[in-house]
N, C-alpha and C. Protein backbone atom coordinates (compact mmCIF):
# COMPACT_ATOMS: atom_id res chain seq x y z
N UNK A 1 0.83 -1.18 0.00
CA UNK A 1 0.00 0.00 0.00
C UNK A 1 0.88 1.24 0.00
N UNK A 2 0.50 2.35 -0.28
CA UNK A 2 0.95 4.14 -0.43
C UNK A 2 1.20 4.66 0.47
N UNK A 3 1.50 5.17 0.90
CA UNK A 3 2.06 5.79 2.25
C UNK A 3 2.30 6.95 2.46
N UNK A 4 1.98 8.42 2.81
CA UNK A 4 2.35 9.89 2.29
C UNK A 4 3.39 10.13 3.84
N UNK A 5 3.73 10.98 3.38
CA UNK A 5 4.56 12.07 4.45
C UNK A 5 3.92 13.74 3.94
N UNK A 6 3.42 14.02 4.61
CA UNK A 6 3.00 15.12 4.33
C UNK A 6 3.33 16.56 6.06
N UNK A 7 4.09 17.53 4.99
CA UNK A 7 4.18 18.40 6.08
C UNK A 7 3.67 20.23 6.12
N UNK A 8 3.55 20.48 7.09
CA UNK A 8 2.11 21.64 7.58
C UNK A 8 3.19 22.91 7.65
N UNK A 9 2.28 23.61 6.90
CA UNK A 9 3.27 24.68 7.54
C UNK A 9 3.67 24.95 8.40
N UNK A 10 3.13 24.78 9.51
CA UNK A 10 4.27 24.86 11.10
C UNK A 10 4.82 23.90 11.64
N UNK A 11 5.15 22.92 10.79
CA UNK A 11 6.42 22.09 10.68
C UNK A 11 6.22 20.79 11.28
N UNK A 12 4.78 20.68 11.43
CA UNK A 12 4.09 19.21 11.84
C UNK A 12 4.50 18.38 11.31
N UNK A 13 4.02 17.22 10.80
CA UNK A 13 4.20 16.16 9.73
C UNK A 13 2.84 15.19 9.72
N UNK A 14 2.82 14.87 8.68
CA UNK A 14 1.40 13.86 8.95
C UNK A 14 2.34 12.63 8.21
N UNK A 15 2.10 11.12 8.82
CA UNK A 15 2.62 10.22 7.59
C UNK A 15 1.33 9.46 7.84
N UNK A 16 0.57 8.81 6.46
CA UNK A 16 -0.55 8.06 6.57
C UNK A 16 -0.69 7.13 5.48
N UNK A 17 -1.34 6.65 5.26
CA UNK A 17 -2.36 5.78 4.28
C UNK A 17 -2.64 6.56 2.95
N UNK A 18 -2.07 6.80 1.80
CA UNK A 18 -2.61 7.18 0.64
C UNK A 18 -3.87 6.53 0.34
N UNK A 19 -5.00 7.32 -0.36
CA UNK A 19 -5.83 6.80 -1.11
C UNK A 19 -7.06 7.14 0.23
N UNK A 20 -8.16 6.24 -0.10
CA UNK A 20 -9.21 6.48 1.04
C UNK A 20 -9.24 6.04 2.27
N UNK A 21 -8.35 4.92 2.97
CA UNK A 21 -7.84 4.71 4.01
C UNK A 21 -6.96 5.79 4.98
N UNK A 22 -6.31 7.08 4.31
CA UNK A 22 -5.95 8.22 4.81
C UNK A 22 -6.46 9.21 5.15
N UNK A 23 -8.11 8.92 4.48
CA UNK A 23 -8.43 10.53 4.23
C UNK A 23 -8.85 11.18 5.72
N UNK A 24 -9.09 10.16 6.96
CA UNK A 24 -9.35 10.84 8.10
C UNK A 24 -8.29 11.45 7.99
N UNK A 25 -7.48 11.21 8.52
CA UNK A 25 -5.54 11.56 8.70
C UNK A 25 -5.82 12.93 8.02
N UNK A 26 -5.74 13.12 6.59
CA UNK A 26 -5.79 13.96 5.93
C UNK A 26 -6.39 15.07 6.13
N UNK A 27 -7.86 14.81 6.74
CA UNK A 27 -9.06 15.95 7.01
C UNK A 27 -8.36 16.56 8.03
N UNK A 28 -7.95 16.42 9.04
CA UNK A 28 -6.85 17.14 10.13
C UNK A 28 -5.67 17.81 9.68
N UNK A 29 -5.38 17.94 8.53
CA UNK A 29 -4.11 18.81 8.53
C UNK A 29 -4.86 20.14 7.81
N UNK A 30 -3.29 20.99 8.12
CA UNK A 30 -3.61 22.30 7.42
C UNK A 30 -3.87 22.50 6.19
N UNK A 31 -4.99 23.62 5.40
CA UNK A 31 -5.21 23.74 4.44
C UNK A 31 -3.31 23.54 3.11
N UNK A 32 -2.65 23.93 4.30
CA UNK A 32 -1.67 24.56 3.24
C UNK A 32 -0.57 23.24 2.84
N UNK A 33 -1.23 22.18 3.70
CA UNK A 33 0.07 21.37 3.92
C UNK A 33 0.31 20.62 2.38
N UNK A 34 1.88 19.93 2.26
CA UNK A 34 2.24 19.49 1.13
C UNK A 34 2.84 18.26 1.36
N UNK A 35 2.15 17.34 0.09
CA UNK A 35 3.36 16.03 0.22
C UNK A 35 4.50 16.38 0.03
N UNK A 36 5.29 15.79 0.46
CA UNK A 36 6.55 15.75 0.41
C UNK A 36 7.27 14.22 0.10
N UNK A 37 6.63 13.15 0.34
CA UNK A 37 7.48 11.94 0.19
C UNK A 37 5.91 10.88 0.56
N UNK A 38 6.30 9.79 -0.60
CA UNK A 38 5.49 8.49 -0.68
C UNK A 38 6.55 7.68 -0.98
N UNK A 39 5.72 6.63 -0.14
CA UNK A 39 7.05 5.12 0.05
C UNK A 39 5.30 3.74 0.00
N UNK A 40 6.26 2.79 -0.25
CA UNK A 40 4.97 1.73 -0.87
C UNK A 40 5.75 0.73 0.13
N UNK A 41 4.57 -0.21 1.09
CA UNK A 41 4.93 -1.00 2.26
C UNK A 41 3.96 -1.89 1.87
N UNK A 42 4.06 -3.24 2.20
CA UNK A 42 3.39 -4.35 2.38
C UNK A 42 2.48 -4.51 4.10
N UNK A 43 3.21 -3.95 5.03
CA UNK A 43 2.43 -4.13 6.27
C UNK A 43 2.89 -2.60 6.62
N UNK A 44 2.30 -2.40 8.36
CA UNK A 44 2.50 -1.62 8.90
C UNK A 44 4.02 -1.01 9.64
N UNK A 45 4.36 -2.21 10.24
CA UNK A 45 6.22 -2.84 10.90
C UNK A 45 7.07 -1.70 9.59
N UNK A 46 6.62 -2.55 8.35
CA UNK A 46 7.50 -1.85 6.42
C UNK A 46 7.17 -0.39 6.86
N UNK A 47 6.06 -0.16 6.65
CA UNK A 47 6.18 1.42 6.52
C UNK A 47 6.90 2.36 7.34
N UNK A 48 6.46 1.85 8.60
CA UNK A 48 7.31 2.82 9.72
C UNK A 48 8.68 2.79 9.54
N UNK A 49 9.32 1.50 9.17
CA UNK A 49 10.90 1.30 9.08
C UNK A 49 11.35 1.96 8.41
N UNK A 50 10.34 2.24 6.83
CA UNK A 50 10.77 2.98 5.70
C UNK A 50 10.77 4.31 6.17
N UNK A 51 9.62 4.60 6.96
CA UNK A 51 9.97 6.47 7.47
C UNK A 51 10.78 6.44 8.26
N UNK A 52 11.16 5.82 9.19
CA UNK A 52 12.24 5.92 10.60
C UNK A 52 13.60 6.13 9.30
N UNK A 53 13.93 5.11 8.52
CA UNK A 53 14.89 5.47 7.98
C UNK A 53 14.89 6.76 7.09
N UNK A 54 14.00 7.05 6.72
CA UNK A 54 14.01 8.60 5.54
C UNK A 54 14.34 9.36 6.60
N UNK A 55 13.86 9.79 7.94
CA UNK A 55 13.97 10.24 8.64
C UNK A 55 15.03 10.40 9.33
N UNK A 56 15.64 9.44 9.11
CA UNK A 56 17.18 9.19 10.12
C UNK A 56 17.11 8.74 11.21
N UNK A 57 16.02 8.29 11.59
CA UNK A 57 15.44 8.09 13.44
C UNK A 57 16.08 7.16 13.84
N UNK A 58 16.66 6.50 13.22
CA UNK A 58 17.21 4.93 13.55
C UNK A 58 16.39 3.54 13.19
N UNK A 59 16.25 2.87 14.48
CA UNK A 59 15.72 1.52 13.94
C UNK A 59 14.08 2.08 14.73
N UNK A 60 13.21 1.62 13.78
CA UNK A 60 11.82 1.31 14.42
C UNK A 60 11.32 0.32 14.94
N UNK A 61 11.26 0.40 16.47
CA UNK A 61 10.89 -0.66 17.42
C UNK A 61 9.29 -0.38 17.47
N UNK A 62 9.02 -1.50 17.32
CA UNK A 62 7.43 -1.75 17.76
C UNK A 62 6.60 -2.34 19.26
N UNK A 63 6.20 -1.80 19.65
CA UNK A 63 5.19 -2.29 20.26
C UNK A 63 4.56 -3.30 20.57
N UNK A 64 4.07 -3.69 19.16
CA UNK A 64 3.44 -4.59 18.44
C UNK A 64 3.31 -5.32 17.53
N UNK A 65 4.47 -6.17 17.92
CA UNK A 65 5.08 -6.49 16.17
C UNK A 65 4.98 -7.48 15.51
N UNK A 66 3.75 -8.11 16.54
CA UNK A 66 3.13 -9.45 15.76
C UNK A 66 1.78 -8.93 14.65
N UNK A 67 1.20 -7.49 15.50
CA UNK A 67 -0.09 -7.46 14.72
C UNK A 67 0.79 -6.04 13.81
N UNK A 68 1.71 -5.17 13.99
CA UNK A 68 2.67 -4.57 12.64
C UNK A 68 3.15 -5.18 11.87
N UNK A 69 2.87 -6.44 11.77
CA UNK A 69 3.91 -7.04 10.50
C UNK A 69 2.90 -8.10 9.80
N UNK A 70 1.61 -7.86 10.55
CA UNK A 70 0.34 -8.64 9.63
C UNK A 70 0.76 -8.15 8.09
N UNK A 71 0.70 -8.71 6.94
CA UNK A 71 0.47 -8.26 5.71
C UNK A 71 -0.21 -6.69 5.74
N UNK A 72 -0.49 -5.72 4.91
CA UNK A 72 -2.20 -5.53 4.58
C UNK A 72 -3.36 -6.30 3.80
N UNK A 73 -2.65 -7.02 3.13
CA UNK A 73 -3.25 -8.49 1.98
C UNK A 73 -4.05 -8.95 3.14
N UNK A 74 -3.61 -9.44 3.77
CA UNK A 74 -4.02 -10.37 4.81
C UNK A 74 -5.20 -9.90 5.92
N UNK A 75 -5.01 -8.26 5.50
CA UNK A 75 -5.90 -7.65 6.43
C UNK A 75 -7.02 -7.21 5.85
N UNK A 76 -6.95 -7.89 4.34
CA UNK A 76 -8.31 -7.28 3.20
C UNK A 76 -7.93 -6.61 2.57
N UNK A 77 -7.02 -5.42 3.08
CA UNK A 77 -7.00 -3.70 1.89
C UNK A 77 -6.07 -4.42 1.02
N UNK A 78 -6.26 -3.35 -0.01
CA UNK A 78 -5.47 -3.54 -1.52
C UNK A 78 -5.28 -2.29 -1.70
């Protein structure tokens, strides 16, 4: 699945779900805000790793990393 990074003019960041699975996410940011970066993940665990690294954050530890690393296949969405 799509993945946005999107950031607000006062220097927020939103990262979410492209497509209609985001659009809550989306309805909360500022009128002005801009993508800036899409990355394509198979589960949840993928995506974050992929932003922790764009980001430089290091390694992304989970929480939850039996139900972050479910597919999304597996979870229905396409």
């Amino acid at each position: 699945m799509n993945h946005e990074l999107w950031q607000e003019p006062d220097g927020c960041q939103t990262f979410c779900l492209a497509g209609t699975r985001g659009e809550r996410a989306r309805a909360l940011m500022q009128p002005r805000a801009k993508l800036i970066w899409e990355v394509e993940a198979e589960s949840y665990f993928e995506a974050m790793t992929l932003y922790y690294a764009h980001m430089q954050w290091g390694e992304y530890l989970s929480d939850f990393p039996e139900q972050d690393m479910i597919p999304y296949k597996e979870r229905g969405w396409d």
